[in-house]
PDB file of N, CA and C in Angstrom:
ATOM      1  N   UNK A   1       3.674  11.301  10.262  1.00  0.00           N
ATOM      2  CA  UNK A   1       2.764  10.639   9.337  1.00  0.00           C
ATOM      3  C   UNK A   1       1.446  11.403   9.335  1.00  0.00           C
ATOM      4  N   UNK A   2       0.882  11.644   7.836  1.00  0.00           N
ATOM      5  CA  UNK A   2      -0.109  12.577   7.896  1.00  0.00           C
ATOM      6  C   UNK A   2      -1.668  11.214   8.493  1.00  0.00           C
ATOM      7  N   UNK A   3      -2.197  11.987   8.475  1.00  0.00           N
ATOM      8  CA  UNK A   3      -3.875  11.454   9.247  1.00  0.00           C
ATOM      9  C   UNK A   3      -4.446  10.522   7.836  1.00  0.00           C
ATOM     10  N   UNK A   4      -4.208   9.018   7.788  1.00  0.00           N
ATOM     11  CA  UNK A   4      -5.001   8.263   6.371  1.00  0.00           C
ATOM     12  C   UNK A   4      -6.339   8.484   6.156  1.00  0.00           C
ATOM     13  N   UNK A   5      -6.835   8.452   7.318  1.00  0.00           N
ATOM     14  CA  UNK A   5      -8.532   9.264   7.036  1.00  0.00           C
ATOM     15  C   UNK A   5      -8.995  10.011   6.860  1.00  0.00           C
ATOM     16  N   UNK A   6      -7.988  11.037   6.784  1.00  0.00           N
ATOM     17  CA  UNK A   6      -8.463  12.719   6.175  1.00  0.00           C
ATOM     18  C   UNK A   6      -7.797  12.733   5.071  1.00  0.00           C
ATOM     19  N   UNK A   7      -6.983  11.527   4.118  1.00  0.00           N
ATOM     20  CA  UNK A   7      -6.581  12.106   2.871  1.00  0.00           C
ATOM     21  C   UNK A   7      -7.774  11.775   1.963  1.00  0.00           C
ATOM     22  N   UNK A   8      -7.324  12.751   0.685  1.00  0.00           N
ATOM     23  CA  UNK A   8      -8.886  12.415  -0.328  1.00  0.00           C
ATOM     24  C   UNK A   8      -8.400  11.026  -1.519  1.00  0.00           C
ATOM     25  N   UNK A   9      -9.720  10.187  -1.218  1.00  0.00           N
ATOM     26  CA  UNK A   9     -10.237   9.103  -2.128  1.00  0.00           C
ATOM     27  C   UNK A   9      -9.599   9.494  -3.670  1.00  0.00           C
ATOM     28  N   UNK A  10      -8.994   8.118  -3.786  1.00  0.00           N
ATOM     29  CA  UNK A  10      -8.623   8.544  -5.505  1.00  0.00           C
ATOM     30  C   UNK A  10      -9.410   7.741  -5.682  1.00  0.00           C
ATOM     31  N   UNK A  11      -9.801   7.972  -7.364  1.00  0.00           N
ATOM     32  CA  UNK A  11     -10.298   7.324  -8.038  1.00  0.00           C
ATOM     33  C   UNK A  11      -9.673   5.997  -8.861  1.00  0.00           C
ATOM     34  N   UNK A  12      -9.239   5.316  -7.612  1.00  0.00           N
ATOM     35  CA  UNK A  12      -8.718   3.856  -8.784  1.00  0.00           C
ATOM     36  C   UNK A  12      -9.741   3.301  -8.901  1.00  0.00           C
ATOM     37  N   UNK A  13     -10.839   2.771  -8.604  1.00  0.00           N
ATOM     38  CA  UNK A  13     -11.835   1.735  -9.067  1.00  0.00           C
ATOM     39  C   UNK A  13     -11.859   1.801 -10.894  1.00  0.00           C
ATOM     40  N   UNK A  14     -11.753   2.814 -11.192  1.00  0.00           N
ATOM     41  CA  UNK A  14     -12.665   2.910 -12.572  1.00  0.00           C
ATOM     42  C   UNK A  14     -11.223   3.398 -13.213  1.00  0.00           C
ATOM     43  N   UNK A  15      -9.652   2.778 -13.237  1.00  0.00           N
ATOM     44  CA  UNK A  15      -8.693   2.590 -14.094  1.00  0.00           C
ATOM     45  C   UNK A  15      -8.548   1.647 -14.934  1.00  0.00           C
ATOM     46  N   UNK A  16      -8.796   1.565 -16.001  1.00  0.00           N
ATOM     47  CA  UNK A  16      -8.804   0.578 -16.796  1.00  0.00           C
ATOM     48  C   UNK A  16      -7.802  -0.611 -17.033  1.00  0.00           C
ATOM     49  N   UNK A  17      -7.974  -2.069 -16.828  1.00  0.00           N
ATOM     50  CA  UNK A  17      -7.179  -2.749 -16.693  1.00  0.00           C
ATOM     51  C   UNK A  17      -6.306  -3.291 -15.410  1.00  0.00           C
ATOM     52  N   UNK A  18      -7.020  -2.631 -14.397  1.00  0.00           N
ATOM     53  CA  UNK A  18      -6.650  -2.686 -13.183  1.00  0.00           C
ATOM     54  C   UNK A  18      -7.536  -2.935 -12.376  1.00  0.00           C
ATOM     55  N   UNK A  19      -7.857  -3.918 -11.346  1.00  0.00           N
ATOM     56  CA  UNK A  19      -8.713  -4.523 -10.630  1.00  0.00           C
ATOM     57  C   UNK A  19      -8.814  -3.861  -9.120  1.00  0.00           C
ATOM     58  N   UNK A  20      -9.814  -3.073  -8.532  1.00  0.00           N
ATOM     59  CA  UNK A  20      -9.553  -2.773  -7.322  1.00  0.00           C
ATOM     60  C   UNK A  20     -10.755  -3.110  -6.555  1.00  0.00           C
ATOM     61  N   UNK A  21     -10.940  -3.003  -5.784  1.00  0.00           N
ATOM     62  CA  UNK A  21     -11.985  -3.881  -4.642  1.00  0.00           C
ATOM     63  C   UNK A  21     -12.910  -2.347  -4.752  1.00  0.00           C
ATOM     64  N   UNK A  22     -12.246  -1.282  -5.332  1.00  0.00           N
ATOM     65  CA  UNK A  22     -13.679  -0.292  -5.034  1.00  0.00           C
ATOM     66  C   UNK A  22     -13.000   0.907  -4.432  1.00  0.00           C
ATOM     67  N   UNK A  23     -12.749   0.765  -3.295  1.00  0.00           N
ATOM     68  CA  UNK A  23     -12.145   2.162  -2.568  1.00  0.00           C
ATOM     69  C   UNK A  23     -11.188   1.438  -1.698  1.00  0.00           C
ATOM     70  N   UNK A  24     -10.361   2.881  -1.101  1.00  0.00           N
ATOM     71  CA  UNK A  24      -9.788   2.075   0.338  1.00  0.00           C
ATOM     72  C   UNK A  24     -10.312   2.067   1.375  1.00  0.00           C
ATOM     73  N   UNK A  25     -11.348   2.364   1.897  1.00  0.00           N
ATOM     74  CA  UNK A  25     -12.094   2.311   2.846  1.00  0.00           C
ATOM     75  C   UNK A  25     -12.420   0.829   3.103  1.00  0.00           C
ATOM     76  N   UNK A  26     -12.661   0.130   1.675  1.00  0.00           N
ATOM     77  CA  UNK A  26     -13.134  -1.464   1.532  1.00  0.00           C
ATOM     78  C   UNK A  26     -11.331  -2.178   2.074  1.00  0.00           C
ATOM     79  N   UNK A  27     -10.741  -1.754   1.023  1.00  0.00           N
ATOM     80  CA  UNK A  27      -9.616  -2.517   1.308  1.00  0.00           C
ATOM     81  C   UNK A  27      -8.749  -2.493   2.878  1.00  0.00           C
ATOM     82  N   UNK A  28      -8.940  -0.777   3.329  1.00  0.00           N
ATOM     83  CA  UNK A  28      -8.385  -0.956   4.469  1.00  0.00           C
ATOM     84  C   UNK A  28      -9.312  -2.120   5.445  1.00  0.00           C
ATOM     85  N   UNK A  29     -10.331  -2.431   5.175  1.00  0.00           N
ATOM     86  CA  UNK A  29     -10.943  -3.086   6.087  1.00  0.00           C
ATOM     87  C   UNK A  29     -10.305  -4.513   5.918  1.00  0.00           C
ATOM     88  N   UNK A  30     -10.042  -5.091   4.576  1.00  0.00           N
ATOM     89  CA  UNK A  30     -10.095  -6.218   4.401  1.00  0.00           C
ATOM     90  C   UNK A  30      -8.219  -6.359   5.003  1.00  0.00           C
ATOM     91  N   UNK A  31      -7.214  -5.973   4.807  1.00  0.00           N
ATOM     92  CA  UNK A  31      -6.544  -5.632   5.285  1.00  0.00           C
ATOM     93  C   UNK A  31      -5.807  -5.627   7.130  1.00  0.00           C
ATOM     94  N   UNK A  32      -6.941  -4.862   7.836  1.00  0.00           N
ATOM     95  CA  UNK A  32      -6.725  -4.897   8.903  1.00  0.00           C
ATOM     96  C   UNK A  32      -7.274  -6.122   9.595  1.00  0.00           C
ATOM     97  N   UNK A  33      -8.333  -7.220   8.887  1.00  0.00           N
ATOM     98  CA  UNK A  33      -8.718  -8.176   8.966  1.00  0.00           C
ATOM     99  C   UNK A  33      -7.558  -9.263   9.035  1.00  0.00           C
ATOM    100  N   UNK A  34      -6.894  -9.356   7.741  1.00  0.00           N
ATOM    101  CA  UNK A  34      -5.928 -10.519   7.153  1.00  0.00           C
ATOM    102  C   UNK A  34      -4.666 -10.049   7.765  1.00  0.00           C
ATOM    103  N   UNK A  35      -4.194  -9.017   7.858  1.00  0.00           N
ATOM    104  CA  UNK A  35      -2.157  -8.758   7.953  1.00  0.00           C
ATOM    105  C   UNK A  35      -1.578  -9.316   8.695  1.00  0.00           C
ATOM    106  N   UNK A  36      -2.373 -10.122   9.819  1.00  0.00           N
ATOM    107  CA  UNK A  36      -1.754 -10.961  10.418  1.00  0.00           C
ATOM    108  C   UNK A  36      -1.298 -12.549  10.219  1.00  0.00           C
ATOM    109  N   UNK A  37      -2.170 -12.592   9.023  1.00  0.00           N
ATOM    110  CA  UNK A  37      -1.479 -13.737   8.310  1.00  0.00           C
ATOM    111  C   UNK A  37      -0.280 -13.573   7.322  1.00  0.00           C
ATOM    112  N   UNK A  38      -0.177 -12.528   7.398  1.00  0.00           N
ATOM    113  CA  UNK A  38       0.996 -12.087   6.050  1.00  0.00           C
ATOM    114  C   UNK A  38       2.609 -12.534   6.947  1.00  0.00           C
ATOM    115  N   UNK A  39       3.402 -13.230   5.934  1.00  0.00           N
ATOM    116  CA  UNK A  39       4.056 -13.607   6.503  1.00  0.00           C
ATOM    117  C   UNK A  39       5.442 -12.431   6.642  1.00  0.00           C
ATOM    118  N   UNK A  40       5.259 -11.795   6.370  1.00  0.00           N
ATOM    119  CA  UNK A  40       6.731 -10.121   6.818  1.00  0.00           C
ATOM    120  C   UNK A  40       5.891 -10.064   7.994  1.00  0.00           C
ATOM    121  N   UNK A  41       4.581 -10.450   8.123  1.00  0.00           N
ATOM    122  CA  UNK A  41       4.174  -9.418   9.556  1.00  0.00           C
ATOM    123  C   UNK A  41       4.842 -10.070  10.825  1.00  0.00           C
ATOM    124  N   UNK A  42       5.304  -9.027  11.763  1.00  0.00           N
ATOM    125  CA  UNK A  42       5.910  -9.324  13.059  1.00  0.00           C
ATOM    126  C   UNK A  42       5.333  -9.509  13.956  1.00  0.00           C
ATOM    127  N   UNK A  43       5.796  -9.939  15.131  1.00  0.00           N
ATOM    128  CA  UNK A  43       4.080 -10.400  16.006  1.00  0.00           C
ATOM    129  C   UNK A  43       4.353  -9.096  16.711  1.00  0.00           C
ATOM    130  N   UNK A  44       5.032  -8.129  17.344  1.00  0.00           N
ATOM    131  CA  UNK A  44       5.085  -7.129  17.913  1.00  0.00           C
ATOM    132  C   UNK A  44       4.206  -5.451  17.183  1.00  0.00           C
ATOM    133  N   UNK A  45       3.917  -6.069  15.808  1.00  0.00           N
ATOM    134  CA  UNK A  45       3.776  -4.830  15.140  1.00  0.00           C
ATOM    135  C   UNK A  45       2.338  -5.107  14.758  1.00  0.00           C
ATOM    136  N   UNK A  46       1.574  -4.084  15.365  1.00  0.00           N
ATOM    137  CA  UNK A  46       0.199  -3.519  14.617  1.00  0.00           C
ATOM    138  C   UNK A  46      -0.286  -3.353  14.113  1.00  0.00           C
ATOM    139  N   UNK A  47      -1.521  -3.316  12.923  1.00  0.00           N
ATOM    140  CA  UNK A  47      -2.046  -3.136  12.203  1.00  0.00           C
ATOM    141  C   UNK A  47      -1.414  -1.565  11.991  1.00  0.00           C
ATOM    142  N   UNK A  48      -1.193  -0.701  12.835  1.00  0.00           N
ATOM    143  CA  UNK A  48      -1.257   0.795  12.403  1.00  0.00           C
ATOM    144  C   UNK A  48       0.370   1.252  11.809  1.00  0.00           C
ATOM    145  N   UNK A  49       0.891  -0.044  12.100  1.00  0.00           N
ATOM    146  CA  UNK A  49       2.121   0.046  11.617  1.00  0.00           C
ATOM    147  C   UNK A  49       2.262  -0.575  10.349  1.00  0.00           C
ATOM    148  N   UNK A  50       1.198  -1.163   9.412  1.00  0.00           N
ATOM    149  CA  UNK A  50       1.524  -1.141   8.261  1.00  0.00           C
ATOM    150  C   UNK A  50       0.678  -0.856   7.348  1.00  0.00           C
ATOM    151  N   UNK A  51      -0.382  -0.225   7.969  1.00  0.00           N
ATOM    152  CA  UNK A  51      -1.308   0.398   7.515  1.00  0.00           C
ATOM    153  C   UNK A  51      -0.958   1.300   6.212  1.00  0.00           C
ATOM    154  N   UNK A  52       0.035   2.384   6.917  1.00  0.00           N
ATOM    155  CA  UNK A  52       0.307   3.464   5.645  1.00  0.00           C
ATOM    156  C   UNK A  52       1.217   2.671   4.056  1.00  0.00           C
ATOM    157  N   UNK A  53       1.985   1.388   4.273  1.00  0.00           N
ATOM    158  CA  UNK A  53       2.761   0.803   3.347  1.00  0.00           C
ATOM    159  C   UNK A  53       1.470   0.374   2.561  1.00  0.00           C
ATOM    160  N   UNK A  54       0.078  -0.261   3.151  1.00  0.00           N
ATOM    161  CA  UNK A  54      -0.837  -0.774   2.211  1.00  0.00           C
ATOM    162  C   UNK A  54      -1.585   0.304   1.311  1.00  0.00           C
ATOM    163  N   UNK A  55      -2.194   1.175   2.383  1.00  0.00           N
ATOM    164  CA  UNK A  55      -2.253   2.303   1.456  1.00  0.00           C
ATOM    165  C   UNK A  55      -1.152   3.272   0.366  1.00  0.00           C
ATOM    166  N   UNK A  56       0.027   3.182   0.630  1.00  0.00           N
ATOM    167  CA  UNK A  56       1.158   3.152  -0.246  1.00  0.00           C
ATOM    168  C   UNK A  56       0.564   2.225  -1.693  1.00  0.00           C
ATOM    169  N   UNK A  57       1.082   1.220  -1.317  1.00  0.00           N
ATOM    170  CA  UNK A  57       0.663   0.261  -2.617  1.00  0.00           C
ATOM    171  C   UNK A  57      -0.734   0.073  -3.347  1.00  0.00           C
ATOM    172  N   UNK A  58      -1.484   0.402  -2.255  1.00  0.00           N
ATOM    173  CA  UNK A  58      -2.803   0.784  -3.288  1.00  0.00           C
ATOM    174  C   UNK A  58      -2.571   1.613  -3.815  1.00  0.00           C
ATOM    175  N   UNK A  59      -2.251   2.994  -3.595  1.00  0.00           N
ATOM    176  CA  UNK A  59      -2.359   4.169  -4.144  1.00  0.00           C
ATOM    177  C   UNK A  59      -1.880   4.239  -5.835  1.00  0.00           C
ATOM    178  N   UNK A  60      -0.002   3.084  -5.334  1.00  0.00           N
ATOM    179  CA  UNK A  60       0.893   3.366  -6.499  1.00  0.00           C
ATOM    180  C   UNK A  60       0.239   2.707  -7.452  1.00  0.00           C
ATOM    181  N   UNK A  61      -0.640   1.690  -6.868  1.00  0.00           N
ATOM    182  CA  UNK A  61      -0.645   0.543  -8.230  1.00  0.00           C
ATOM    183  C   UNK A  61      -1.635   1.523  -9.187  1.00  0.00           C
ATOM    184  N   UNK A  62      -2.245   2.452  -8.785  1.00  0.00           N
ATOM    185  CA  UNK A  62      -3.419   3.033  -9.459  1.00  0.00           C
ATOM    186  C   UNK A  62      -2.413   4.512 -10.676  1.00  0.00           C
ATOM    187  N   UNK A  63      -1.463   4.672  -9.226  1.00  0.00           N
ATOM    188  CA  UNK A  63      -0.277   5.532  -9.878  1.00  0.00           C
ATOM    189  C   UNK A  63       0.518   5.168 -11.443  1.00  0.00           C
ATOM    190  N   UNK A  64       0.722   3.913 -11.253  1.00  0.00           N
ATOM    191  CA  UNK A  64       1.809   3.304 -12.148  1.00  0.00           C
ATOM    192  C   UNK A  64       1.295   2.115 -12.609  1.00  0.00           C
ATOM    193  N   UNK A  65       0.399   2.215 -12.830  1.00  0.00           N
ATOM    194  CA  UNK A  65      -0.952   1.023 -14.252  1.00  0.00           C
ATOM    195  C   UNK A  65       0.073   0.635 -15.156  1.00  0.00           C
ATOM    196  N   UNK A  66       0.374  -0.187 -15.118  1.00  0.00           N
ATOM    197  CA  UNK A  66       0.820  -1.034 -16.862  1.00  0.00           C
ATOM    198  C   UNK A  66       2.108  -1.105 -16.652  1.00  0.00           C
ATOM    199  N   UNK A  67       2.730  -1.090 -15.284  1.00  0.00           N
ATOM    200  CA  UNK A  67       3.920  -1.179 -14.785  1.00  0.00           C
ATOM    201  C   UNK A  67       4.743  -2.191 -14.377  1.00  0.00           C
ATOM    202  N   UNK A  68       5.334  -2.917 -14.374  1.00  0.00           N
ATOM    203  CA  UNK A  68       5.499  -3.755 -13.161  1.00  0.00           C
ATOM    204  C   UNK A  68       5.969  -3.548 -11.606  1.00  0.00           C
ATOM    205  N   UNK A  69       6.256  -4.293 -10.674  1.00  0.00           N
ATOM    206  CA  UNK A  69       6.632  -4.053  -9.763  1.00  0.00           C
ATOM    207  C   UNK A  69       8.033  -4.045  -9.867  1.00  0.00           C
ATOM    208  N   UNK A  70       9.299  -4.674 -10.499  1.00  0.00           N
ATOM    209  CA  UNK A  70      10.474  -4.712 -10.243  1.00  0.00           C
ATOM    210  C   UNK A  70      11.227  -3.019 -11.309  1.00  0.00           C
ATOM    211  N   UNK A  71       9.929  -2.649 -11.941  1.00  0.00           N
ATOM    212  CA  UNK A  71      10.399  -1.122 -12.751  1.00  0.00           C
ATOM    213  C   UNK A  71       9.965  -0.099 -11.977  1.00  0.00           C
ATOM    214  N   UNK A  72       8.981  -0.281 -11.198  1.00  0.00           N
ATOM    215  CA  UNK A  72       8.417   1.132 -10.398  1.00  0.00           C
ATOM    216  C   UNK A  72       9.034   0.886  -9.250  1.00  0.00           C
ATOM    217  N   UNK A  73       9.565   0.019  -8.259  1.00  0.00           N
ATOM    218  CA  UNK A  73      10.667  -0.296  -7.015  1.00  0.00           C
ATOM    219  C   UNK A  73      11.241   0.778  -6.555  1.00  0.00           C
ATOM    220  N   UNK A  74      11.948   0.989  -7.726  1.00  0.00           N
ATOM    221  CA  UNK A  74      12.807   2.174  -7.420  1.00  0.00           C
ATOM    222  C   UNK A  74      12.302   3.412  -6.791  1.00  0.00           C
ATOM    223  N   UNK A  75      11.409   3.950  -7.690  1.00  0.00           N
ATOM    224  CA  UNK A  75      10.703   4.875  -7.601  1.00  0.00           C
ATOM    225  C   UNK A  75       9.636   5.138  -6.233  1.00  0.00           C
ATOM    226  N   UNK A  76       8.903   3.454  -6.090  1.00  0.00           N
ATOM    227  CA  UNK A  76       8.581   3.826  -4.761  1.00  0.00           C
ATOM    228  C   UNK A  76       9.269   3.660  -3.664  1.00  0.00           C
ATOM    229  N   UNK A  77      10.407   3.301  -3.103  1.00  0.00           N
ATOM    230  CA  UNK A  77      11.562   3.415  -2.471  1.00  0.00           C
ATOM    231  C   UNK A  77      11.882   5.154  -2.534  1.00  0.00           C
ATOM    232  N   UNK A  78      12.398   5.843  -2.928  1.00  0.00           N
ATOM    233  CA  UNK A  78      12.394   7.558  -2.970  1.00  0.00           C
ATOM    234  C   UNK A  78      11.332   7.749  -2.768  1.00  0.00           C
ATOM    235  N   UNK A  79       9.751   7.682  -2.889  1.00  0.00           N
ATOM    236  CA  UNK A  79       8.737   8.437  -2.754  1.00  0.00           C
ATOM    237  C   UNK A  79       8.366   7.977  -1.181  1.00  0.00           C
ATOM    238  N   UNK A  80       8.682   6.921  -0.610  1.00  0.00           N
ATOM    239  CA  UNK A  80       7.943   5.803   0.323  1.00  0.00           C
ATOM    240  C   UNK A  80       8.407   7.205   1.641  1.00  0.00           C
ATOM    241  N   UNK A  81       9.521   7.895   1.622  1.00  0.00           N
ATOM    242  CA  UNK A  81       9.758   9.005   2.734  1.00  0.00           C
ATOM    243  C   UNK A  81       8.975   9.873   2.268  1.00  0.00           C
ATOM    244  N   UNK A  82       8.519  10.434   1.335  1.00  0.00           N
ATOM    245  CA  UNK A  82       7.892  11.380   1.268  1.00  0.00           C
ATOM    246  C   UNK A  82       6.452  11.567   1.522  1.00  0.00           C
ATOM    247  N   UNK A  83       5.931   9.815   1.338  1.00  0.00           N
ATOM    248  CA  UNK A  83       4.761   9.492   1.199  1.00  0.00           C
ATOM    249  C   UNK A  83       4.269   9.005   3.310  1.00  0.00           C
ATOM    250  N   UNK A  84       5.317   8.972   3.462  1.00  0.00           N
ATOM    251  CA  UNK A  84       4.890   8.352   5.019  1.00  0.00           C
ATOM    252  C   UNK A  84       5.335   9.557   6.179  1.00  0.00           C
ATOM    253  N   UNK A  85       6.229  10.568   5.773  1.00  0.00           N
ATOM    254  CA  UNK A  85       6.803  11.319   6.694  1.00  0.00           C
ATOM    255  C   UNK A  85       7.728  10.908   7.345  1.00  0.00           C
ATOM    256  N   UNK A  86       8.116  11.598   8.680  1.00  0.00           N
ATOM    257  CA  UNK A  86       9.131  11.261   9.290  1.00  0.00           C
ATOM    258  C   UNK A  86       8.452   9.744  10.203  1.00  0.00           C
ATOM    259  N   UNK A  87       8.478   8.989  10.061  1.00  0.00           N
ATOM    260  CA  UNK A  87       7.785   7.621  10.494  1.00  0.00           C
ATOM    261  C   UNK A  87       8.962   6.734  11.137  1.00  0.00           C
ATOM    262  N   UNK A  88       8.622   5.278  11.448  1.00  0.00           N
ATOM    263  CA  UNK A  88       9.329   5.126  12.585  1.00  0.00           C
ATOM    264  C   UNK A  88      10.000   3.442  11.315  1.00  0.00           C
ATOM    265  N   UNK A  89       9.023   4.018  10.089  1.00  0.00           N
ATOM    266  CA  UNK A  89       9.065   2.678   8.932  1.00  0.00           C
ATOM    267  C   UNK A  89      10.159   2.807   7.894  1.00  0.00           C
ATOM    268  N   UNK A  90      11.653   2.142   7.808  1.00  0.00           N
ATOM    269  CA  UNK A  90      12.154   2.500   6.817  1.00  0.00           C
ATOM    270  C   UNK A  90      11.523   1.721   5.492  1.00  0.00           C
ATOM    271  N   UNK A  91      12.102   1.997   4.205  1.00  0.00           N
ATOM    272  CA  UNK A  91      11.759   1.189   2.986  1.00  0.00           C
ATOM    273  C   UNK A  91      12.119  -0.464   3.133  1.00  0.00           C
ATOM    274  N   UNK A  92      13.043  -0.684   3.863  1.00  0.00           N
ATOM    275  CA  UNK A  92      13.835  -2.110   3.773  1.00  0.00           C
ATOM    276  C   UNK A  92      12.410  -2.653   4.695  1.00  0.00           C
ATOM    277  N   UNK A  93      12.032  -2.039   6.000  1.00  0.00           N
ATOM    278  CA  UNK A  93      11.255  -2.516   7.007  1.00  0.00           C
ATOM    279  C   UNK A  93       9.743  -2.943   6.336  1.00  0.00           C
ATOM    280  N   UNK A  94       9.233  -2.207   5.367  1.00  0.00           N
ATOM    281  CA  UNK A  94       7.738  -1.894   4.906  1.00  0.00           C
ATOM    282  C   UNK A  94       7.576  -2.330   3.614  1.00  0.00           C
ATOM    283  N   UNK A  95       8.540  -2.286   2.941  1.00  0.00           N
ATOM    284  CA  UNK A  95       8.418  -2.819   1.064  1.00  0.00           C
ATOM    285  C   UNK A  95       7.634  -4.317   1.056  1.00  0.00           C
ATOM    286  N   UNK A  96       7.846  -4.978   1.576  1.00  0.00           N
ATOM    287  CA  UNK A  96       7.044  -6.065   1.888  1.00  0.00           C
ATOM    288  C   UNK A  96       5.524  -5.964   1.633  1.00  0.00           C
ATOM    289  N   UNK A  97       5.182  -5.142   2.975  1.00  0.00           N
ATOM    290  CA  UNK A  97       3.856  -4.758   2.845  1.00  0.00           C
ATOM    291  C   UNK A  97       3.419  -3.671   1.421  1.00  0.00           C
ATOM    292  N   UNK A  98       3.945  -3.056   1.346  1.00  0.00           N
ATOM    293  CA  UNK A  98       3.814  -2.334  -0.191  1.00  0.00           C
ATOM    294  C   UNK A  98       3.320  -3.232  -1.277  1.00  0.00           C
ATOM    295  N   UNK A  99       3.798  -4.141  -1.353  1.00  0.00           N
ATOM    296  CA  UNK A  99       4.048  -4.892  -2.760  1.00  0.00           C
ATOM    297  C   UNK A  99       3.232  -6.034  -2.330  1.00  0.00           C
ATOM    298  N   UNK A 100       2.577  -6.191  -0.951  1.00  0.00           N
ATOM    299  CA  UNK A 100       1.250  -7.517  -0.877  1.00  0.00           C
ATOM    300  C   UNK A 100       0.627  -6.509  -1.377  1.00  0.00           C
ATOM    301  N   UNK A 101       0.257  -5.306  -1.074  1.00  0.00           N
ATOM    302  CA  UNK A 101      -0.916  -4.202  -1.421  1.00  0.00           C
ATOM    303  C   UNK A 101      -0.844  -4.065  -2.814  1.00  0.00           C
ATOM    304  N   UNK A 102       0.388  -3.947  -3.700  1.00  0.00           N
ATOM    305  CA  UNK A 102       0.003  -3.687  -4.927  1.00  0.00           C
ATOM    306  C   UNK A 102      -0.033  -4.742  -5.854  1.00  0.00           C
ATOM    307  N   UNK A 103       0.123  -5.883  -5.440  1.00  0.00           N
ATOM    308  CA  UNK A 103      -0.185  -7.255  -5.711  1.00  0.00           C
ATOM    309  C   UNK A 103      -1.633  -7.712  -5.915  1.00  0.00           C
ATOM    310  N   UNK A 104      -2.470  -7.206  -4.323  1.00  0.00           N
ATOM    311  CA  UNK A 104      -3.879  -7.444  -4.501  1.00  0.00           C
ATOM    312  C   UNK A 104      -4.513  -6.841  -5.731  1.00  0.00           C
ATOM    313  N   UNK A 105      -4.307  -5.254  -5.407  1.00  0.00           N
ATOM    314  CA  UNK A 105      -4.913  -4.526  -6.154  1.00  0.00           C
ATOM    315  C   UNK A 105      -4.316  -4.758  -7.823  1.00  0.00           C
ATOM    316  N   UNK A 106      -3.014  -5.121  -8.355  1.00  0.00           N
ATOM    317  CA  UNK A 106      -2.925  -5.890  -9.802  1.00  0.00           C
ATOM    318  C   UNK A 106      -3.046  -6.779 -10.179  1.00  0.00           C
ATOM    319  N   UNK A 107      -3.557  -7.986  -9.149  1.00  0.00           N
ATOM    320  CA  UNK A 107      -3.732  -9.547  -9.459  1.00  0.00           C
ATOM    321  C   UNK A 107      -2.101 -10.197  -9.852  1.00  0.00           C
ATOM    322  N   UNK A 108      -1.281  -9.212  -9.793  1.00  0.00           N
ATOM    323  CA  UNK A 108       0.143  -9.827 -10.140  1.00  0.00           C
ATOM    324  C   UNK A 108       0.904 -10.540  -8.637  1.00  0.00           C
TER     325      UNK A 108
END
């Protein structure tokens, strides 16, 4: 898994029609705050273990604007290995967390 704090800031705030808290710097915070109320979360598993699925779903929702979630699925399922590396997270394990993240960030 590459380093989340050394990748570069996209610009979702300012996508039109799409609601984002601003950056991920904001959201990872709000995030590592709440995930323990999320109900996929396991009591054995860490914030750092679903860290990269939220940033996943922020990223996509900014990716795939005007989308829904049950048409882009697919798509992030094939990208979700490419996007996390060799990680210890399959898609079945993390999609959960994906889709609270791109939920926040679409109000859907």
């Amino acid at each position: 898994m590459d380093n989340l704090e050394n990748r570069n800031e996209s610009n979702l705030d300012t996508i039109p029609g799409v609601t984002f808290s601003g950056n991920w710097t904001r959201d990872q915070s709000w995030w590592r705050e709440n995930f323990r109320d999320r109900p996929y979360v396991k009591a054995d598993h860490l914030f750092e273990y679903y860290e990269p699925a939220y940033r996943y779903g922020y990223e996509s929702a900014g990716r795939f604007r005007g989308r829904t979630w049950n048409d882009v699925e697919p798509e992030l399922r094939t990208g979700w290995a490419q996007f996390e590396g060799p990680g210890q997270s399959t898609w079945e394990n993390i999609k959960d967390a994906v889709r609270d993240a791109w939920e926040r960030v679409t109000g859907h």
